[in-house]
Protein backbone atom coordinates (compact mmCIF):
# COMPACT_ATOMS: atom_id res chain seq x y z
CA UNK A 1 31.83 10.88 3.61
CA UNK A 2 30.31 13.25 5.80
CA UNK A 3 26.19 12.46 6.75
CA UNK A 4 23.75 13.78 3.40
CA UNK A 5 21.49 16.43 3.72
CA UNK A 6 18.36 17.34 1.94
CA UNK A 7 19.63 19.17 -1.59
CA UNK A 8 18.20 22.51 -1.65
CA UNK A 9 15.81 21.71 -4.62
CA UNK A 10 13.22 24.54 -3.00
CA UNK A 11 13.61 27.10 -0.80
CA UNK A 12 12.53 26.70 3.05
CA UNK A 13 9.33 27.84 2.80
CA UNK A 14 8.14 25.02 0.43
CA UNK A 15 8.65 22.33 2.91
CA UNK A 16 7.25 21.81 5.90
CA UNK A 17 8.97 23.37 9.24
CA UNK A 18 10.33 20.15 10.44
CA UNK A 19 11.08 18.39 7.42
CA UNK A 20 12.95 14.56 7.64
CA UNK A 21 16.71 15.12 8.30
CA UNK A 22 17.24 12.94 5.28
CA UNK A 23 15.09 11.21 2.05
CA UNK A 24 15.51 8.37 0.25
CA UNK A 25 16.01 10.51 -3.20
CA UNK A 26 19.57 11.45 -1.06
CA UNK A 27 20.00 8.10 -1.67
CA UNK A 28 19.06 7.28 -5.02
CA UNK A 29 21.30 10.63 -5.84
CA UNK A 30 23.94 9.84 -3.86
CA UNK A 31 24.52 6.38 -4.06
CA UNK A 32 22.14 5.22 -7.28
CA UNK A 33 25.17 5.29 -9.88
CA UNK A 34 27.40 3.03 -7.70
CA UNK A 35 24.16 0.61 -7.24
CA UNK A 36 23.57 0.48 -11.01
CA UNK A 37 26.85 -0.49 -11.35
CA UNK A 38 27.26 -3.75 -9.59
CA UNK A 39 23.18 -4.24 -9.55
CA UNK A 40 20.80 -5.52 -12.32
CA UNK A 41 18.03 -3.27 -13.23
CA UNK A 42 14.54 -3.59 -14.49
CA UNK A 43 13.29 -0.92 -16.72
CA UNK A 44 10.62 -0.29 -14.11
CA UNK A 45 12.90 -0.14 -11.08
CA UNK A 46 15.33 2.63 -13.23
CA UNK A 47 12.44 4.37 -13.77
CA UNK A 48 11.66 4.62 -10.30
CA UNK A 49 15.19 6.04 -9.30
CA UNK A 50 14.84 8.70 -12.04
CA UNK A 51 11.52 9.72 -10.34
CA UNK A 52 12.47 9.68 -6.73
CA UNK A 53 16.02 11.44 -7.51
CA UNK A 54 14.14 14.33 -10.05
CA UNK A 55 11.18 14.64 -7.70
CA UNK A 56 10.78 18.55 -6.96
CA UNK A 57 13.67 19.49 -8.40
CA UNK A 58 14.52 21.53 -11.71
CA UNK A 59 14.93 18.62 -13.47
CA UNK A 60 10.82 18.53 -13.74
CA UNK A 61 10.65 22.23 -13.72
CA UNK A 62 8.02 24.41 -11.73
CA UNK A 63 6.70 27.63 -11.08
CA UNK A 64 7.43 30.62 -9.33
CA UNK A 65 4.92 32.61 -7.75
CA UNK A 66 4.61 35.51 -5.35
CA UNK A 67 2.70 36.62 -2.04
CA UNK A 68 0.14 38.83 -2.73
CA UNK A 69 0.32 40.06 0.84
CA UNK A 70 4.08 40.80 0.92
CA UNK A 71 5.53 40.38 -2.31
CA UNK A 72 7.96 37.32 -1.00
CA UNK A 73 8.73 35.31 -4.28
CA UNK A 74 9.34 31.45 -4.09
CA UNK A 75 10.44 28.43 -6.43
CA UNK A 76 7.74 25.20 -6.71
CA UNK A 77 9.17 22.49 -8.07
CA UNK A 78 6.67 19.85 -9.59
CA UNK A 79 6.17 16.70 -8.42
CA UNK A 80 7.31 13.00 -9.91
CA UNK A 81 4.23 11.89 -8.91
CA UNK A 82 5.22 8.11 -8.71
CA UNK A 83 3.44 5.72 -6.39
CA UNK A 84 6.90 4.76 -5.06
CA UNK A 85 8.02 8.01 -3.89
CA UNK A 86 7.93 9.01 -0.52
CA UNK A 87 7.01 12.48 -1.11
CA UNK A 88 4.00 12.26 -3.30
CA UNK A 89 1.27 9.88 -1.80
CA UNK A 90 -0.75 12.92 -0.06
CA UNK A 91 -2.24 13.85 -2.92
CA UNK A 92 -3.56 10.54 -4.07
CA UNK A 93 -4.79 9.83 -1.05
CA UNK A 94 -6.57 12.53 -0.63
CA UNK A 95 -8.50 11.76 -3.98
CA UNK A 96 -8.70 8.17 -3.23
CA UNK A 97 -10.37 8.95 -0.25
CA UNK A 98 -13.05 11.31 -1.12
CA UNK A 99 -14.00 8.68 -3.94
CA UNK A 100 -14.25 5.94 -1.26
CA UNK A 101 -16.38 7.64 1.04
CA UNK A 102 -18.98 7.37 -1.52
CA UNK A 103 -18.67 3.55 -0.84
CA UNK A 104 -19.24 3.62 2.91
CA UNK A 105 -22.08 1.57 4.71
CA UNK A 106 -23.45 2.28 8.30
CA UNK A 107 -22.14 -1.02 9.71
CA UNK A 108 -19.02 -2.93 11.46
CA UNK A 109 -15.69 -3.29 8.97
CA UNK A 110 -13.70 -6.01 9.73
CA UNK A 111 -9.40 -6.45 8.66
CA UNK A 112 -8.16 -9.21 7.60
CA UNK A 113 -4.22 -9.95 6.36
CA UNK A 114 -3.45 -12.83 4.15
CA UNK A 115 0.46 -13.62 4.13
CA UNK A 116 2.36 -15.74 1.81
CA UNK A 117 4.90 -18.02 2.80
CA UNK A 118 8.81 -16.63 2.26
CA UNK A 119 9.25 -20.14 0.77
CA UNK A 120 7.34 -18.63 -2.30
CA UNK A 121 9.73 -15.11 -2.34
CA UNK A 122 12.44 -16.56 -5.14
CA UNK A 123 9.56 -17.18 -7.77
CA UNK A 124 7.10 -14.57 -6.71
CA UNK A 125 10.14 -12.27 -7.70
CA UNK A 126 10.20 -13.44 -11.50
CA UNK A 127 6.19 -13.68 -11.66
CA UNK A 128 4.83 -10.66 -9.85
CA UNK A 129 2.27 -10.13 -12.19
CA UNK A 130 0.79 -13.68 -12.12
CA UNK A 131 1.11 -14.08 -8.69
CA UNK A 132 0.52 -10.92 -6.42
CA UNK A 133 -2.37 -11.58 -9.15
CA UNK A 134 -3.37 -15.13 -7.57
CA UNK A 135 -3.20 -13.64 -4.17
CA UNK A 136 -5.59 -11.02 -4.64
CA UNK A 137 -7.79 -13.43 -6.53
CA UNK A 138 -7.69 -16.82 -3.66
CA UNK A 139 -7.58 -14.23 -0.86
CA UNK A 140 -10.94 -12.40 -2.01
CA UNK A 141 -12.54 -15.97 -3.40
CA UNK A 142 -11.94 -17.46 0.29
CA UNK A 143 -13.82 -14.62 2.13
CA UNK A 144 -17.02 -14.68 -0.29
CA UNK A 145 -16.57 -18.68 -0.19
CA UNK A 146 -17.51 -18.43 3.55
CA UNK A 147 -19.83 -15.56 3.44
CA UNK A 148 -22.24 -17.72 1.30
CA UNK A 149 -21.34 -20.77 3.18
CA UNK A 150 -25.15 -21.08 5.06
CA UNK A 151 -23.23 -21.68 8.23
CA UNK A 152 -22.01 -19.00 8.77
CA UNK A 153 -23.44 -15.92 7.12
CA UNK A 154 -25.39 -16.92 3.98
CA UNK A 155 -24.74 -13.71 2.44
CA UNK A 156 -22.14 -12.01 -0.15
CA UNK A 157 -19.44 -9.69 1.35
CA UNK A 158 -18.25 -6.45 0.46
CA UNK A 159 -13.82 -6.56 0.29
CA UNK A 160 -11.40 -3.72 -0.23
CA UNK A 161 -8.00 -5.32 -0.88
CA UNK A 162 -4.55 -3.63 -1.21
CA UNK A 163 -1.07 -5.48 -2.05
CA UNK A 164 1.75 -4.72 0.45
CA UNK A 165 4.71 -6.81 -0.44
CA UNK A 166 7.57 -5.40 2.34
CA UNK A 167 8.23 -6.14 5.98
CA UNK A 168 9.81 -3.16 8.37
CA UNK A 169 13.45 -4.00 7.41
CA UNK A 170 12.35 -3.88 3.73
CA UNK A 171 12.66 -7.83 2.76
CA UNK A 172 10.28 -9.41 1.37
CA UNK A 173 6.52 -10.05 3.06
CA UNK A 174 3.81 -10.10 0.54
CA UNK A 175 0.22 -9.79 1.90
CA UNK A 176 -2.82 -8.06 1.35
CA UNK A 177 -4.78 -5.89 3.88
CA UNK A 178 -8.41 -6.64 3.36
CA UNK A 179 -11.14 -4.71 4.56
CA UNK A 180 -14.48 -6.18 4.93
CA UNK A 181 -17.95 -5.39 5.52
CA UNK A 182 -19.29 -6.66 8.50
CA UNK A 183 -22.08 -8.55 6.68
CA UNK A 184 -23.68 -8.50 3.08
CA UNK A 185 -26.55 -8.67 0.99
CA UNK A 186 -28.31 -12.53 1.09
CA UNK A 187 -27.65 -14.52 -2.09
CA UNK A 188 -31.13 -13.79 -2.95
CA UNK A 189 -30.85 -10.06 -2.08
CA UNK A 190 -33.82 -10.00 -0.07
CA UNK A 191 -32.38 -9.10 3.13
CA UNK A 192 -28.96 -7.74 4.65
CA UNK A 193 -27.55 -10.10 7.31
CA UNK A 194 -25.07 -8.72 9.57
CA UNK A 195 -22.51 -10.71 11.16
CA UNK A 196 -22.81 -11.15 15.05
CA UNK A 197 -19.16 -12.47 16.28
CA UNK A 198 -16.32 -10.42 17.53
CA UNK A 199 -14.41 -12.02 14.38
CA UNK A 200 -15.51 -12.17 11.06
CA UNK A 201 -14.69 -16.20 10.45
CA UNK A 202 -12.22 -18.38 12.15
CA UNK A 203 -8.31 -17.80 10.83
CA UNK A 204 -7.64 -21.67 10.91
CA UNK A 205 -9.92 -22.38 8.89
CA UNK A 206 -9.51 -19.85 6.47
CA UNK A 207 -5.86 -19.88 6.25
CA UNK A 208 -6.41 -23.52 5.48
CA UNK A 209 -8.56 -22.49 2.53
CA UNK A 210 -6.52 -20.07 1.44
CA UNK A 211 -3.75 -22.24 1.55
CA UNK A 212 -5.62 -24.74 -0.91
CA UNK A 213 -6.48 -22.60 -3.69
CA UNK A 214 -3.49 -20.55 -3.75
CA UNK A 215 -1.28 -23.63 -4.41
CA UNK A 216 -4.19 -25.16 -6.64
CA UNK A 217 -3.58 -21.56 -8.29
CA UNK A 218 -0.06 -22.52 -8.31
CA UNK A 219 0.51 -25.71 -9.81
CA UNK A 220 -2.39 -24.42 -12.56
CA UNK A 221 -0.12 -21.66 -13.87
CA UNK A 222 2.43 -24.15 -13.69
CA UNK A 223 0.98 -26.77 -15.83
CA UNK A 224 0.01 -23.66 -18.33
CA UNK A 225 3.71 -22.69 -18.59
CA UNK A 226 2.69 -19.50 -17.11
CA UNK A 227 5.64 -19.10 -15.14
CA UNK A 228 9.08 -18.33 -15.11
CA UNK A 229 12.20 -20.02 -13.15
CA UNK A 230 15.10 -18.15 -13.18
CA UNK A 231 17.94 -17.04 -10.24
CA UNK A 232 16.95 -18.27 -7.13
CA UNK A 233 13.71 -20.14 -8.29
CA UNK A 234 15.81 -21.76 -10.95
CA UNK A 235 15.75 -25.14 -9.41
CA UNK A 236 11.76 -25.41 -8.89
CA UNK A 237 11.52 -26.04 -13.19
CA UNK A 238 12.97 -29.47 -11.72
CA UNK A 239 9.86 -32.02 -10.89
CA UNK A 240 11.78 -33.18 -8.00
CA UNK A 241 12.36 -29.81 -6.09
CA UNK A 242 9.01 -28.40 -7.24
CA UNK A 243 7.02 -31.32 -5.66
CA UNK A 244 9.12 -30.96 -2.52
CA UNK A 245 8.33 -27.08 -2.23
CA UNK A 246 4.53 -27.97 -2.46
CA UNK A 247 4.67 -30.94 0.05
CA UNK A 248 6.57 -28.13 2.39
CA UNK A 249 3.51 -25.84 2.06
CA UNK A 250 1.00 -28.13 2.31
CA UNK A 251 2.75 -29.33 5.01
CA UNK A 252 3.31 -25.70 7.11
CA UNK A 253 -0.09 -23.59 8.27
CA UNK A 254 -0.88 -20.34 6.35
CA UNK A 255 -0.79 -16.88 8.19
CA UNK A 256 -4.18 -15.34 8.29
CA UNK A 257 -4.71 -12.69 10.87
CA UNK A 258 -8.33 -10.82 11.63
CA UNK A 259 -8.92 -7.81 14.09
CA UNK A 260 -12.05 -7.20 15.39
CA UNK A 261 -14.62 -4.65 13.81
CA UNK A 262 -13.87 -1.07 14.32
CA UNK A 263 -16.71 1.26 15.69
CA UNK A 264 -17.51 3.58 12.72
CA UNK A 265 -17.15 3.09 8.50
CA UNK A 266 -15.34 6.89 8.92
CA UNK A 267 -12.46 5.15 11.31
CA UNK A 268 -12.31 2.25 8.66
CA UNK A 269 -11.26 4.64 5.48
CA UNK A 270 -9.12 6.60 7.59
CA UNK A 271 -7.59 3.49 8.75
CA UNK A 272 -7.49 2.12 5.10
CA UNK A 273 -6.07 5.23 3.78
CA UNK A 274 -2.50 4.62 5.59
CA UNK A 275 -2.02 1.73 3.70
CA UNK A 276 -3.71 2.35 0.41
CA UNK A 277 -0.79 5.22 -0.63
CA UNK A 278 2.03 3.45 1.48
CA UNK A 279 5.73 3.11 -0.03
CA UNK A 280 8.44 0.54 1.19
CA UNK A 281 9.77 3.44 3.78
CA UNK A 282 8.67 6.73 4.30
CA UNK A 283 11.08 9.66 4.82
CA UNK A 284 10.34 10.01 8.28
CA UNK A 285 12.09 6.42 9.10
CA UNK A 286 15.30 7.46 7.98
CA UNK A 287 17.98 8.63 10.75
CA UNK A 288 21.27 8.76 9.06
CA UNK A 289 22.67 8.65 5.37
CA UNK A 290 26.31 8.78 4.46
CA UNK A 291 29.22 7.16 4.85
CA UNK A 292 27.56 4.41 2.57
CA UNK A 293 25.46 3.39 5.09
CA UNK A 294 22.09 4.02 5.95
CA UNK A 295 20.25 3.84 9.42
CA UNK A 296 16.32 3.88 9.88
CA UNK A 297 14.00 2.99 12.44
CA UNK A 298 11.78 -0.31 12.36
CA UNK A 299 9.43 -2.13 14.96
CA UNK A 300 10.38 -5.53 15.47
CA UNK A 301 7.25 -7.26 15.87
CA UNK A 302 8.79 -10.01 17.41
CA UNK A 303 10.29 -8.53 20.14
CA UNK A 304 6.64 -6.82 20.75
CA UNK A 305 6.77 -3.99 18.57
CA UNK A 306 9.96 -3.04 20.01
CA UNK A 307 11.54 -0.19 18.29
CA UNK A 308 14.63 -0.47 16.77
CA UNK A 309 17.49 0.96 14.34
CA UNK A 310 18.77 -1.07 11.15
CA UNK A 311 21.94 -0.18 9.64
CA UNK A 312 22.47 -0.97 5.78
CA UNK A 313 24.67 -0.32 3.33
CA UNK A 314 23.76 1.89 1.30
CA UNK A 315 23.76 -0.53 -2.43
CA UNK A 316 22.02 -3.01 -0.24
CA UNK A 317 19.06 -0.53 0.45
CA UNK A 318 18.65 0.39 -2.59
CA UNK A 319 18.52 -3.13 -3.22
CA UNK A 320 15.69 -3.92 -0.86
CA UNK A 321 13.86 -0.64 -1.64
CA UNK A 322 13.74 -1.74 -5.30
CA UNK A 323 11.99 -4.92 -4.44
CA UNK A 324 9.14 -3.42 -3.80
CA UNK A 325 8.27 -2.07 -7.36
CA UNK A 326 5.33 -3.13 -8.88
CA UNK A 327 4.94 -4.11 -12.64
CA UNK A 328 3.95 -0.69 -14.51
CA UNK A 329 -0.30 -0.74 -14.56
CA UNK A 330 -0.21 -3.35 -11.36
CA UNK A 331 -3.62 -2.26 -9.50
CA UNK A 332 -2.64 -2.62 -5.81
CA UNK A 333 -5.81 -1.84 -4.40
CA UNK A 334 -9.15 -3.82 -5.63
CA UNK A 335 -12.48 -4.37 -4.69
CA UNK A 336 -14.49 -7.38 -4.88
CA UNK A 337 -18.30 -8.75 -3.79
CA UNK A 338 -20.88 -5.67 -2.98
CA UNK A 339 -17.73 -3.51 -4.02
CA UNK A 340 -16.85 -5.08 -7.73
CA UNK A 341 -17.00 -2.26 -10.02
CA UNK A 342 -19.38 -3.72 -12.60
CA UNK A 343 -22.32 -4.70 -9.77
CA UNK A 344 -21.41 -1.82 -7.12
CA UNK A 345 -24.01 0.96 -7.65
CA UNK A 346 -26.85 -1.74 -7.75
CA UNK A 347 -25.39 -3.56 -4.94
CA UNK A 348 -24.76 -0.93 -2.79
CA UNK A 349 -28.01 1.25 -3.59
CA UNK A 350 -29.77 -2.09 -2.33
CA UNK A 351 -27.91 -2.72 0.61
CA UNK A 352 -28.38 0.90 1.76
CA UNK A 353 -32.17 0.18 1.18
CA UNK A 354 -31.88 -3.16 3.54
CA UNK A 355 -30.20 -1.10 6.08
CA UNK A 356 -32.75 1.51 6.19
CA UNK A 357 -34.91 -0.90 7.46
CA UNK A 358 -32.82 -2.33 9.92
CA UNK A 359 -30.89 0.63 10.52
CA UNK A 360 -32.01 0.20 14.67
CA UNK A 361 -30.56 -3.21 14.54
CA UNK A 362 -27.21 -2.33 11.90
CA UNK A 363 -26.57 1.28 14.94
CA UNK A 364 -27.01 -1.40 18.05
CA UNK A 365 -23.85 -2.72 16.90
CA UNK A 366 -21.81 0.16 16.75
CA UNK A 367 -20.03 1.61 19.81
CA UNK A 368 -19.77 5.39 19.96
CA UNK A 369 -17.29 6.99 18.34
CA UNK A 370 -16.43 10.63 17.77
CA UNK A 371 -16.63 12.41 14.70
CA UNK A 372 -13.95 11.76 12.45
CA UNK A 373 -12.37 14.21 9.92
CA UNK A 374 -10.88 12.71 7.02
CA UNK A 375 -9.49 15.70 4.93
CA UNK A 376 -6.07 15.90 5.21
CA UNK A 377 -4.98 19.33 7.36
CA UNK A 378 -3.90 22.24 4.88
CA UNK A 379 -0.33 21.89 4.06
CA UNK A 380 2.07 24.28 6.17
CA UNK A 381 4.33 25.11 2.96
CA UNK A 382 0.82 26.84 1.69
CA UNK A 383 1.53 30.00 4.12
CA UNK A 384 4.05 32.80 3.54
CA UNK A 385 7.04 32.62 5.43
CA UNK A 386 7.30 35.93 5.99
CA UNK A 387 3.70 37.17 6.67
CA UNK A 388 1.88 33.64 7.31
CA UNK A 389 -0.54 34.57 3.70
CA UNK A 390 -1.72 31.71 2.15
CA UNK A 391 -2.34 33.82 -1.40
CA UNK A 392 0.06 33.48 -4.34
CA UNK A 393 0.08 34.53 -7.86
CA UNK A 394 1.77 32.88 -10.34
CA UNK A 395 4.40 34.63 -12.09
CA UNK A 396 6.47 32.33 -14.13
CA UNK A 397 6.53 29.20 -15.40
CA UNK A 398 9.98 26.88 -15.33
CA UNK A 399 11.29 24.80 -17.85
CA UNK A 400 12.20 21.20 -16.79
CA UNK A 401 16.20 21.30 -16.76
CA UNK A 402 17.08 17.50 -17.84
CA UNK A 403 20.86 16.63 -17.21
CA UNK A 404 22.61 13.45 -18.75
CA UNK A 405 20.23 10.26 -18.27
């Protein structure tokens, strides 16, 4: 079978001049039937495929509309808009950016990643819910359960958490990227008190923490009958094996890994914002489809960030890709602290007051950075390809064309 190509769902001029080679909807189109075949399915993971292998074709219909400079016409197709396509994350991170600048303090941001075991991978995948759940929940309790802690800052923290659950080869690594202020109001909410180290808290420690309540977490849903065993986490229902997991993770330290501040809160949402709208792979990884393989580029972080090429088939792709998909209404990005929704207009109108009056003291700690523009660049597929306009008029609308399910 001779390499895919793009299929020409729009003409040139809707895409950008030097778009991927080749897009993971090739896949889904070309080898999504054969994976459904020999693969179980969630209803959520078909309708992924559906989206990814419709998206900005006529299957979701479109537009056509005309230069009013030249007259050159040209098909838009619409957009699937789901969160685990590769093509349609600009948008939503455009918005989700101009909302969060309205959340932005003048001080230090720190990151911090909390990873879970692999150990826990087999039952994580038949509890997603419940459990990327109680790792949002133990990672965001064990940074405020320090920040109040006296000895070290006293104070309550503002976090910005979002779920990744993929590695670069597309198995499973669930953590969560948190991004936190670099201080917070005092329990009594007298006075802001800004953290002085190079790192927010000490990663041993924390992980150790972290460790704690997310198996006290654990063995809670457990003795609720909150979770399910099935497939590879089968065994674990067994007392035996399930104590023997635990004593292994009690046993093994937990992977907690800090940076140091950046130098402005603009660098921090920018930052943010390439892994708030993320997917499993983006289009621009991909290097060869056909044959019933597929070839993409990865950094292998043990080897350095050495990059690399991965050959899979095709099926088995699809079969990583697809682990990846989050229950239907799963919030992957949350806020906790100065940022809970409830508290955060109070909390934040109040810190800005604190900082006001410290605001020599809060600038001191912030090294000089250049101005940073966070809008995303007008898209090229906006101008004419014939007369580089950037005006159209709509002339038509297009009926979706659905073809057999």
């Amino acid at each position: 079978m001779p390499p895919l190509s793009s299929p020409p769902t729009a003409p040139a001029a809707l895409v950008h001049p030097s778009p991927p080679p080749f897009e993971v909807a090739d896949i889904v189109r070309a080898y999504g039937a054969a994976f459904r075949a020999t693969h179980p399915v969630s209803h959520e993971q078909a309708r992924v495929l559906r989206a990814i292998a419709h998206c900005r074709t006529a299957a979701l219909g479109g537009h056509v509309e005309h230069c009013v400079s030249c007259g050159t016409e040209r098909v838009c197709y619409d957009s699937c808009r789901n969160r685990h396509c590769p093509k349609c994350q600009g948008s939503a991170r455009a918005k989700w950016l101009a909302a969060e600048q309205a959340l932005l303090l003048p001080i230090p941001y720190f990151h911090v990643v909390f990873t879970l075991p692999h150990q826990l991978n087999p039952l994580i995948r038949v509890n997603q819910r419940s459990l990327y759940a109680l790792l949002f929940q133990t990672a965001a309790q064990t940074l405020q359960e320090f920040a109040r802690d006296p000895t070290h800052l006293g104070a309550a923290l503002g976090i910005t958490a979002v779920l990744h659950t993929w590695g670069q080869t597309l198995t499973e690594h669930i953590h969560v990227h948190c991004v936190v202020t670099g201080g917070g109001l005092s329990l009594d909410g007298t006075q802001w008190r800004a953290c002085q180290r190079r790192f927010l808290f000490t990663v041993k420690a924390v992980g150790a923490v972290f460790r704690g309540k997310y198996l006290a977490g654990l063995e809670r849903l457990r003795s609720q009958q909150r979770l399910t065993f099935a497939g590879a986490s089968a065994p674990l229902a067994a007392d035996p094996a399930w104590t023997a997991l635990r004593q292994h993770l009690y046993a093994k330290p937990w992977v907690v890994y800090a940076k140091p501040p950046w130098g402005s809160p603009e660098q921090v949402l920018k930052y943010l914002s390439r892994y708030t709208h993320r997917v499993a792979l983006a289009n621009s990884r991909l290097v060869f489809v056909g044959a019933g393989v597929v070839r993409f580029r990865y950094h292998d972080y043990a080897a350095h960030g050495t990059p690399k090429i991965r050959e899979l088939q095709a099926t088995e792709f699809l079969r990583r890709f697809l682990l990846h998909v989050v229950p239907s209404g799963f919030v992957r990005i949350r806020h906790y602290g100065l940022l809970a929704n409830r508290p955060r207009h109070e909390q934040l109108a109040r810190a800005r007051q604190l900082l006001a009056v410290v605001a020599a003291a809060a600038t001191a700690l912030l090294p000089p950075s250049q101005p940073t523009d966070l809008s995303d660049p007008p898209p090229v597929y906006a101008r004419c390809p014939r007369c580089a306009g950037s005006r159209w008029r709509l002339l038509a609308r297009l009926a979706p064309q659905r073809g057999p399910p």
